[in-house]
N, C-alpha and C. Protein backbone atom coordinates (compact mmCIF):
# COMPACT_ATOMS: atom_id res chain seq x y z
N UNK A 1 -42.39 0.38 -46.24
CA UNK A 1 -41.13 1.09 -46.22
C UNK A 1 -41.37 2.57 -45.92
N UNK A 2 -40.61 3.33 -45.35
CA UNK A 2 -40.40 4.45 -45.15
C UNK A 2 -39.34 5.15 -45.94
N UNK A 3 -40.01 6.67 -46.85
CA UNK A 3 -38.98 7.15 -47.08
C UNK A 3 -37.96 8.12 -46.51
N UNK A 4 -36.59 7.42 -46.48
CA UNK A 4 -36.31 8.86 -45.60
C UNK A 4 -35.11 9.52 -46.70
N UNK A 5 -35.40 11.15 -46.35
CA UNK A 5 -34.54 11.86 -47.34
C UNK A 5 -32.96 11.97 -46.88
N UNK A 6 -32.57 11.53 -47.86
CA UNK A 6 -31.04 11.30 -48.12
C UNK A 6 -29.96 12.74 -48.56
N UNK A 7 -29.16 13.39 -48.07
CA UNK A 7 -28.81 14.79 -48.77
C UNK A 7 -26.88 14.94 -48.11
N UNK A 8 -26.71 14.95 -49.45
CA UNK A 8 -25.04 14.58 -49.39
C UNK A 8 -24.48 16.50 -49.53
N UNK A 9 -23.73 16.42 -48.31
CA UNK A 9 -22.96 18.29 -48.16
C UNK A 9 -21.56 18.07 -47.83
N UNK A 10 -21.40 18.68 -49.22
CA UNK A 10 -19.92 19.19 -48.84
C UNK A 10 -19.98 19.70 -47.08
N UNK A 11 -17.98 19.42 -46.78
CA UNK A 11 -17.88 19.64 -45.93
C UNK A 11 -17.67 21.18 -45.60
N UNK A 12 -18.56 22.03 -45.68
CA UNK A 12 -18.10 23.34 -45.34
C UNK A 12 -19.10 24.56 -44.67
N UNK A 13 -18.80 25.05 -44.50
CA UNK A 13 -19.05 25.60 -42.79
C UNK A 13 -20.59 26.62 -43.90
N UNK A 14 -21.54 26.07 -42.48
CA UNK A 14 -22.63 26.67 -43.50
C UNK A 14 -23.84 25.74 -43.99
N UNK A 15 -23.10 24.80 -44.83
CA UNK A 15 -24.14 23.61 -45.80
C UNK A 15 -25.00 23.33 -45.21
N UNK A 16 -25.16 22.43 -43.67
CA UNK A 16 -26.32 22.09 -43.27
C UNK A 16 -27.34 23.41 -42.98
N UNK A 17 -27.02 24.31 -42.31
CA UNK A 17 -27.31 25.32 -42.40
C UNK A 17 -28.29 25.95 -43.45
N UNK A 18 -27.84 25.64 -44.42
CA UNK A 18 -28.37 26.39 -45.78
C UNK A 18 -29.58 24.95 -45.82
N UNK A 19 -29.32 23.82 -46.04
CA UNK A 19 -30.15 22.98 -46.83
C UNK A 19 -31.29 22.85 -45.52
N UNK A 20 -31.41 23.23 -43.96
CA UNK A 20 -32.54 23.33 -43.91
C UNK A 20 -33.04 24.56 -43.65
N UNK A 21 -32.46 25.71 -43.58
CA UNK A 21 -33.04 26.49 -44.20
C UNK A 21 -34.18 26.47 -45.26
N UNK A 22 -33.37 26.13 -46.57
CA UNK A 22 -34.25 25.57 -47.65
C UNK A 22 -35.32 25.24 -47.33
N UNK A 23 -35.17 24.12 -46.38
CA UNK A 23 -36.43 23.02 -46.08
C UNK A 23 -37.72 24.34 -45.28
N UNK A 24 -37.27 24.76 -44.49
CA UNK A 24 -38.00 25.78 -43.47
C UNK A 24 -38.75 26.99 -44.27
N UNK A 25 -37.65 27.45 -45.17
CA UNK A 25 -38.70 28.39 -46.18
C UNK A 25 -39.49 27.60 -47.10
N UNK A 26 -39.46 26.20 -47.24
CA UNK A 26 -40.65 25.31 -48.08
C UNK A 26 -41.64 24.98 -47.30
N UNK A 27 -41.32 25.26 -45.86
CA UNK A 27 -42.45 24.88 -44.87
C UNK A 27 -42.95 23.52 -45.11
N UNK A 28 -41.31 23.25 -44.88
CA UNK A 28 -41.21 21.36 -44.85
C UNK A 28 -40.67 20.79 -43.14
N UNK A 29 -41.23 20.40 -42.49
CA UNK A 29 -41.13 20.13 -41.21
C UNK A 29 -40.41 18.77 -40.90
N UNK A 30 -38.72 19.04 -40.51
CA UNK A 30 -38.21 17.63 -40.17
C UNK A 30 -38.57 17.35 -38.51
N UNK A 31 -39.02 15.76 -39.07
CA UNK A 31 -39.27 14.89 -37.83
C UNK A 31 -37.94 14.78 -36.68
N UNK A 32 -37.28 14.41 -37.69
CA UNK A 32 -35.70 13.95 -37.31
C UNK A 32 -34.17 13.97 -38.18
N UNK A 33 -33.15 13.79 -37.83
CA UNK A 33 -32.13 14.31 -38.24
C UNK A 33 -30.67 13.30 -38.15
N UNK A 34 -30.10 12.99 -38.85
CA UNK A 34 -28.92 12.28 -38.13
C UNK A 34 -27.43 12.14 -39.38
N UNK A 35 -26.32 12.75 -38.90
CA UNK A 35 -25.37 13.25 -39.64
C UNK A 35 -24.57 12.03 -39.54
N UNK A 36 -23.50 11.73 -40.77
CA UNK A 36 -22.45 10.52 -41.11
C UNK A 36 -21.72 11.76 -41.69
N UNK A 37 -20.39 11.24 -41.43
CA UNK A 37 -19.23 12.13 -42.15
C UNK A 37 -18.29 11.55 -42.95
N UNK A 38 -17.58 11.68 -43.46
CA UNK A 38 -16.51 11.38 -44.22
C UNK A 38 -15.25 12.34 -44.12
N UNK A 39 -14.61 12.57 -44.95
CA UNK A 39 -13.52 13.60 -45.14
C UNK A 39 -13.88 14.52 -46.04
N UNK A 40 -15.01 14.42 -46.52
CA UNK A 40 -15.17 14.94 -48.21
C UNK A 40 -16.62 15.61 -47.58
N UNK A 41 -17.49 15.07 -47.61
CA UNK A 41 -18.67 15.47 -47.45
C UNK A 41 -19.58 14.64 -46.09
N UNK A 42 -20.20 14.76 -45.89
CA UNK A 42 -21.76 14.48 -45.04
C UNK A 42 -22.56 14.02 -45.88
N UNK A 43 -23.14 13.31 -45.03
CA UNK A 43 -24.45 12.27 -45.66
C UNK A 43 -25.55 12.68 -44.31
N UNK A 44 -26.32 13.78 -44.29
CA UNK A 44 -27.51 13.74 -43.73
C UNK A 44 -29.11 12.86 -44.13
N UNK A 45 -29.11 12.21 -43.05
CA UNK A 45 -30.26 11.86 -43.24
C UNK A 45 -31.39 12.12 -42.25
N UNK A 46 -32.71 12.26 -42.97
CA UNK A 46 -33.94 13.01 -42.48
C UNK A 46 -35.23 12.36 -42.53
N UNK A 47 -36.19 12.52 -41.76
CA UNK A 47 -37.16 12.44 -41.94
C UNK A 47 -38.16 13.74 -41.61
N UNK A 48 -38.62 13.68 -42.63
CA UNK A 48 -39.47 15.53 -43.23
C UNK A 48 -41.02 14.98 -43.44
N UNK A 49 -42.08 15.96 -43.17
CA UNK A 49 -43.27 15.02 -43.37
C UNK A 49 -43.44 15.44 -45.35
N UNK A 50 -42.96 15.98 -45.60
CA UNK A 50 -43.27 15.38 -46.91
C UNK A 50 -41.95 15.07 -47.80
N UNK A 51 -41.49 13.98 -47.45
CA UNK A 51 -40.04 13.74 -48.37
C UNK A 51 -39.97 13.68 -49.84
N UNK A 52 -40.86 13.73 -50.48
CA UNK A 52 -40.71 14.02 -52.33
C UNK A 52 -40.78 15.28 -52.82
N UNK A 53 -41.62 16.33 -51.87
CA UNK A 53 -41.32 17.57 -51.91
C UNK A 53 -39.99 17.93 -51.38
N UNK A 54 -39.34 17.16 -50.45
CA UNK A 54 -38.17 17.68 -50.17
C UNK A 54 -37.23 17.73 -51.21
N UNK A 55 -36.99 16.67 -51.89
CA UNK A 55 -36.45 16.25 -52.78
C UNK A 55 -36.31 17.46 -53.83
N UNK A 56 -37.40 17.52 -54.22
CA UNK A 56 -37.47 18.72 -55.19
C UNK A 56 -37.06 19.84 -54.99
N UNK A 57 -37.41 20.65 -53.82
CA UNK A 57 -37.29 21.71 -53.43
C UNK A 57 -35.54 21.86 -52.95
N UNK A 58 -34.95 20.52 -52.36
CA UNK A 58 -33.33 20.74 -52.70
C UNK A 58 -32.63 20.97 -53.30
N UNK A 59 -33.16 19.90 -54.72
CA UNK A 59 -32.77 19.96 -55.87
C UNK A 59 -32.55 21.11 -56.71
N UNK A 60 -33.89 21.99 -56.31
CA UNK A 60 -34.38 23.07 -57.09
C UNK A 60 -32.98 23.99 -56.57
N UNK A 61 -32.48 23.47 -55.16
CA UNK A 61 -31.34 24.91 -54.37
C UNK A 61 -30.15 24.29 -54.86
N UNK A 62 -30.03 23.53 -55.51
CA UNK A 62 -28.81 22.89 -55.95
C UNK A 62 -28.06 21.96 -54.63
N UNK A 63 -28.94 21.17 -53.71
CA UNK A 63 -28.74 20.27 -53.52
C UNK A 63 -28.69 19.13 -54.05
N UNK A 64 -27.47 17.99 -53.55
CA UNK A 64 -27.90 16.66 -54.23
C UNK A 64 -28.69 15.99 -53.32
N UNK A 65 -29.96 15.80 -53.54
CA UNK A 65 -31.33 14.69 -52.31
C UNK A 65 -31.42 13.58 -53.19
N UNK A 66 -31.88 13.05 -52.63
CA UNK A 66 -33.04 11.47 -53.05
C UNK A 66 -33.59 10.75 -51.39
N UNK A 67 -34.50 10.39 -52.11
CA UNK A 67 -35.21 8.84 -51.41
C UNK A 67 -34.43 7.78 -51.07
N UNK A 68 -34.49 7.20 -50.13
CA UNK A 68 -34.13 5.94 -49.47
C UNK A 68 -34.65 4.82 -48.60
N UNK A 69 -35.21 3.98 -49.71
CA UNK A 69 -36.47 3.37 -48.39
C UNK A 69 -35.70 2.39 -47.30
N UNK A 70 -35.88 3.17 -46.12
CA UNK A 70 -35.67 2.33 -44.79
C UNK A 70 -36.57 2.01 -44.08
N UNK A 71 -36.55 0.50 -43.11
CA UNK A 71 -37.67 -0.17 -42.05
C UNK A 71 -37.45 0.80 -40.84
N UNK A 72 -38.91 1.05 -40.73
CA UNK A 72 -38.86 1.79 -39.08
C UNK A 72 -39.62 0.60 -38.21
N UNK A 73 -39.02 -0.06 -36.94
CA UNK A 73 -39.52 -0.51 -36.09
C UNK A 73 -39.72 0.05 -35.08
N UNK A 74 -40.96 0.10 -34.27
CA UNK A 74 -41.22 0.34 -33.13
C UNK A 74 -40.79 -0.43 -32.10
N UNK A 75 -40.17 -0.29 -30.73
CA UNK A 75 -39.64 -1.06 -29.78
C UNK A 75 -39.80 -0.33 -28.81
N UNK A 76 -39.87 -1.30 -27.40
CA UNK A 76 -40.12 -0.73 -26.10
C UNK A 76 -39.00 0.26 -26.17
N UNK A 77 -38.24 1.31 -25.17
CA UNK A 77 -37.34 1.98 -24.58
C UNK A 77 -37.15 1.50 -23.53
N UNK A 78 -36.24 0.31 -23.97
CA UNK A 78 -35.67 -0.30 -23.29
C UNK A 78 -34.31 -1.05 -23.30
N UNK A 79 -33.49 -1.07 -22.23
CA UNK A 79 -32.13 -2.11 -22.79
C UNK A 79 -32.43 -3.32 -23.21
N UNK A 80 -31.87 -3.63 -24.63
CA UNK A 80 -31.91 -5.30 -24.91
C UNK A 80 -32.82 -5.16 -26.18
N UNK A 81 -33.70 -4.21 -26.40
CA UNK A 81 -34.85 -4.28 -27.14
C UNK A 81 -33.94 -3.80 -29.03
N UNK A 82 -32.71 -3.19 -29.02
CA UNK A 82 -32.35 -3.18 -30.25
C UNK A 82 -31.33 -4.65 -30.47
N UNK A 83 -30.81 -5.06 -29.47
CA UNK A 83 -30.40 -6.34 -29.87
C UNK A 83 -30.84 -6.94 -29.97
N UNK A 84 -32.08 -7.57 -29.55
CA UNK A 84 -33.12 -8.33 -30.10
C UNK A 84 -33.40 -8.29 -31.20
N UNK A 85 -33.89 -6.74 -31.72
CA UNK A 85 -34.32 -6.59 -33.18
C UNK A 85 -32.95 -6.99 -34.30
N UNK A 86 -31.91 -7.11 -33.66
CA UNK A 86 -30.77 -7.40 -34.54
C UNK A 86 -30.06 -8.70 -34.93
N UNK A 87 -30.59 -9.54 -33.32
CA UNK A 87 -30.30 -10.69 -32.85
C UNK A 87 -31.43 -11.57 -34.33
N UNK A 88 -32.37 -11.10 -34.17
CA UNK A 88 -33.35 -11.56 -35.32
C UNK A 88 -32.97 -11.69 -36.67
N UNK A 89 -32.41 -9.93 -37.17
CA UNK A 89 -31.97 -9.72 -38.35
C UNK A 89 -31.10 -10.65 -38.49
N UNK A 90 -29.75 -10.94 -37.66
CA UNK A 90 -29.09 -11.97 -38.16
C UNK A 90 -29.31 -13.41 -38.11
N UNK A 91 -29.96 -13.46 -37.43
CA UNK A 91 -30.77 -15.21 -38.06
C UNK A 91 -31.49 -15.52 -39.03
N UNK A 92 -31.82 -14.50 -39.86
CA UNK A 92 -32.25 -14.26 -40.74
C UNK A 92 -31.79 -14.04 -41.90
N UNK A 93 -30.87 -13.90 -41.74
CA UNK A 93 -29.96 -13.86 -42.53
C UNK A 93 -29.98 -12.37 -43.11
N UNK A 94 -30.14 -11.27 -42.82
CA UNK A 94 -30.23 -9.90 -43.11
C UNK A 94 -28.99 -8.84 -43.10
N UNK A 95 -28.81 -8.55 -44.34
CA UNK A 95 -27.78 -7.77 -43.95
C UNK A 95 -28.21 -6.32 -43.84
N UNK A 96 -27.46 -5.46 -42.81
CA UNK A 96 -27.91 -4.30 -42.32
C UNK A 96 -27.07 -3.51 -42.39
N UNK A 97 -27.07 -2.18 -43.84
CA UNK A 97 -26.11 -1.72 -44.46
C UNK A 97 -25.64 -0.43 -43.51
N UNK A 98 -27.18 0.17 -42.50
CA UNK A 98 -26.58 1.01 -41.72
C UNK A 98 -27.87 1.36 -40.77
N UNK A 99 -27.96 2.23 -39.71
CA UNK A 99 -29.27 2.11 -38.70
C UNK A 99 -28.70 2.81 -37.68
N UNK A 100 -30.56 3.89 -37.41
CA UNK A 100 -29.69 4.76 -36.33
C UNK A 100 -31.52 4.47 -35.23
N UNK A 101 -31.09 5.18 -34.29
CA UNK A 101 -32.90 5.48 -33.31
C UNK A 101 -32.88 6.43 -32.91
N UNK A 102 -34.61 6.20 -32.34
CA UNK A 102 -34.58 7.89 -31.53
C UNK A 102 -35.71 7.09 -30.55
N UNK A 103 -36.23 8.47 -30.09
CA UNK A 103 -37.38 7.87 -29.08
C UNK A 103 -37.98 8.73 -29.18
N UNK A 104 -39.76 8.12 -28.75
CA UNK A 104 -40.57 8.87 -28.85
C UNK A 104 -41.19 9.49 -27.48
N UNK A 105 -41.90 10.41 -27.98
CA UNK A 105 -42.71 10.96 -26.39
C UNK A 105 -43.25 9.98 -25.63
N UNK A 106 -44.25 8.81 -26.28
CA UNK A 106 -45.12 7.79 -25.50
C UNK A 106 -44.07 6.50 -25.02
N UNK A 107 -42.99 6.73 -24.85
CA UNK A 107 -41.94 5.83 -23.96
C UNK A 107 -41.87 4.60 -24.98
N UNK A 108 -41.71 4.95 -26.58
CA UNK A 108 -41.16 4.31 -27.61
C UNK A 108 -40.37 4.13 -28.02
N UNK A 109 -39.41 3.07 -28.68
CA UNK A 109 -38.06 3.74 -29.58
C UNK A 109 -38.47 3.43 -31.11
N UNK A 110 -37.86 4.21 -32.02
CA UNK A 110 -37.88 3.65 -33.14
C UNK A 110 -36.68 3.53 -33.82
N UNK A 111 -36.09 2.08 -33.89
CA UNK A 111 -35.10 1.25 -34.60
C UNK A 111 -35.20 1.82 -35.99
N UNK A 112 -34.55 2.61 -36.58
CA UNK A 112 -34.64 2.66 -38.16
C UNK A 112 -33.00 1.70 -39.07
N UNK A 113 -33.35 0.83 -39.77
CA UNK A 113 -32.59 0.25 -40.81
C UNK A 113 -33.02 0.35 -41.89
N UNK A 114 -31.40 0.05 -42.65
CA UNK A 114 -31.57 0.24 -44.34
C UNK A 114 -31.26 -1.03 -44.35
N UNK A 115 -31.52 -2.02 -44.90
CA UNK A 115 -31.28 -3.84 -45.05
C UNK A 115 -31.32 -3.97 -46.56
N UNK A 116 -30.24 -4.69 -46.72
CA UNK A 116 -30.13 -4.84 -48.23
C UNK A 116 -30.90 -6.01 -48.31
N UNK A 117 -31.52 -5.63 -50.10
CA UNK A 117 -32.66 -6.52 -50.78
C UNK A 117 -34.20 -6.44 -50.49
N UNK A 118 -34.96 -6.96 -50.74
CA UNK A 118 -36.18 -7.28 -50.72
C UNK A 118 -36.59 -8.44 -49.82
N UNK A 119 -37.88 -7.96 -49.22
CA UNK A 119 -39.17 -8.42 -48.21
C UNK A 119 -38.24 -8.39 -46.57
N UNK A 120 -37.69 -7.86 -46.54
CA UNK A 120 -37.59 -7.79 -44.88
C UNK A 120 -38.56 -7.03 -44.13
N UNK A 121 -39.29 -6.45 -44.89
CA UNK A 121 -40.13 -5.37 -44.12
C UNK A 121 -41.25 -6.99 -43.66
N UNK A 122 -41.82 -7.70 -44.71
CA UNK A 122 -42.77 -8.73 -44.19
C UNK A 122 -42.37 -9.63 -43.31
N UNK A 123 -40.94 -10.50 -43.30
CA UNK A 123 -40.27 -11.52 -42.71
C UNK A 123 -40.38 -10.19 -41.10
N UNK A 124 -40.16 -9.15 -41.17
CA UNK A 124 -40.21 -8.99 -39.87
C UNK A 124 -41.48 -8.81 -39.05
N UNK A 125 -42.62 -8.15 -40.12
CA UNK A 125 -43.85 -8.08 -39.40
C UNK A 125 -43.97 -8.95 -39.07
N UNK A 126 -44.03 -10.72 -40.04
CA UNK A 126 -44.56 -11.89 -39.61
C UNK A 126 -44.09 -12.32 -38.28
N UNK A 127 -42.53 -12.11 -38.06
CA UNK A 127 -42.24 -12.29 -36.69
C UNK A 127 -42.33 -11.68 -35.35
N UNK A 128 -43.25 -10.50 -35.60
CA UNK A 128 -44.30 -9.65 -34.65
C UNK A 128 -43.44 -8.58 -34.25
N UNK A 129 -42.60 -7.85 -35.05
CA UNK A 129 -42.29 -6.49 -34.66
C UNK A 129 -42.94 -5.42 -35.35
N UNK A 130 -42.93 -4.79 -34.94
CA UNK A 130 -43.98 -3.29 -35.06
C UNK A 130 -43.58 -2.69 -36.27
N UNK A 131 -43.25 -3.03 -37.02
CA UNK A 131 -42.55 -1.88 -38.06
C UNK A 131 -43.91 -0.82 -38.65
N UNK A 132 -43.31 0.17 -38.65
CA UNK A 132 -43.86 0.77 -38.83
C UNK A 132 -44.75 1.46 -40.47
N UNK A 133 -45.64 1.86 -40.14
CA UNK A 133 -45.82 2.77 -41.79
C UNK A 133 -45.74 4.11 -41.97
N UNK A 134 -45.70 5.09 -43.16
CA UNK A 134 -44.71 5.97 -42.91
C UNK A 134 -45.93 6.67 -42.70
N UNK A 135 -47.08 6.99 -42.41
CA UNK A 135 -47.99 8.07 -41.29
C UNK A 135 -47.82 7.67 -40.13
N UNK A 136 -47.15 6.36 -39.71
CA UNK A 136 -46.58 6.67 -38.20
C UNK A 136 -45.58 7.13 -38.08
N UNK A 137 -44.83 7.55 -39.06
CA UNK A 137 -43.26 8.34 -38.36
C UNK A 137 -43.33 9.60 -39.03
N UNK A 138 -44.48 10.16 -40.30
CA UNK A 138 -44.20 11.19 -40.59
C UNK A 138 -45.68 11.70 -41.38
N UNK A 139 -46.26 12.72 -41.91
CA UNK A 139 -47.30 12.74 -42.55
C UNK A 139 -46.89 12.51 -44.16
N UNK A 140 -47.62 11.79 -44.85
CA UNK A 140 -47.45 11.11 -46.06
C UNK A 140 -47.24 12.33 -46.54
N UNK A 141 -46.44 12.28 -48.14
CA UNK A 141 -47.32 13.25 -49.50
C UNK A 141 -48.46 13.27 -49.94
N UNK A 142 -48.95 14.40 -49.76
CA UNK A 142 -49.97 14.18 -50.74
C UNK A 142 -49.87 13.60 -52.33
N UNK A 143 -50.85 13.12 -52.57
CA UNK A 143 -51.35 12.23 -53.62
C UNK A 143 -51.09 13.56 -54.95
């Protein structure tokens, strides 16, 4: 599983702003980035190479953070290659509470989902997708 940091902002002019700020004077380096809205607030989610320090160091600014373990799959960059990975999930019977991608420099994509319950991360390796571990999408915490 991968953790990726979770950080809920009011809607007001500024917030994201400020919370990576935060992150930048902790000399916390986000990988990636991807905003959900509501009427009320934002739900940013991140990947930072050290997400438990992030956590803290939000917290500490009077952000609300946490952890959220989501599957990162690796996939060609290509059309067809996230329906596939989905086409799977649902034969599988998987439910997939939410999921965004990006791509990488070496002509990669990476599929990220949150799937409700336990062992999808194995049911999918076994069926030969790449998922990933989290020093491939980000540098661990230190110990």
């Amino acid at each position: 599983m991968i953790s990726q940091l979770t950080v809920f902002l009011a809607n007001e002019k500024g917030r994201l702003a400020a919370a990576c700020r935060t992150l930048a004077d902790a000399d916390i380096n986000m990988k990636a980035l991807f905003i959900a809205d509501t009427a009320d607030f934002g739900i940013v989610r991140i990947f930072c190479d050290t997400p438990k320090r992030a956590v803290e160091v939000l917290g500490q600014a009077g952000f609300r953070a946490s952890l959220t373990p989501v599957i990162a799959v690796s996939v060609e960059d290509a059309p067809g290659t996230l329906a596939d990975l989905l086409g799977f999930c649902q034969g599988a019977s998987m439910n997939i509470e939410y999921g965004y991608c990006f791509c990488t420099a070496d002509g990669k994509a990476v599929d990220v989902l949150k799937i409700e319950g336990d062992g999808a991360e194995a049911v999918l390796a076994e069926a030969g997708f790449a998922v990933l571990a989290p020093e491939e999408v980000y540098c661990v915490d230190p110990a």
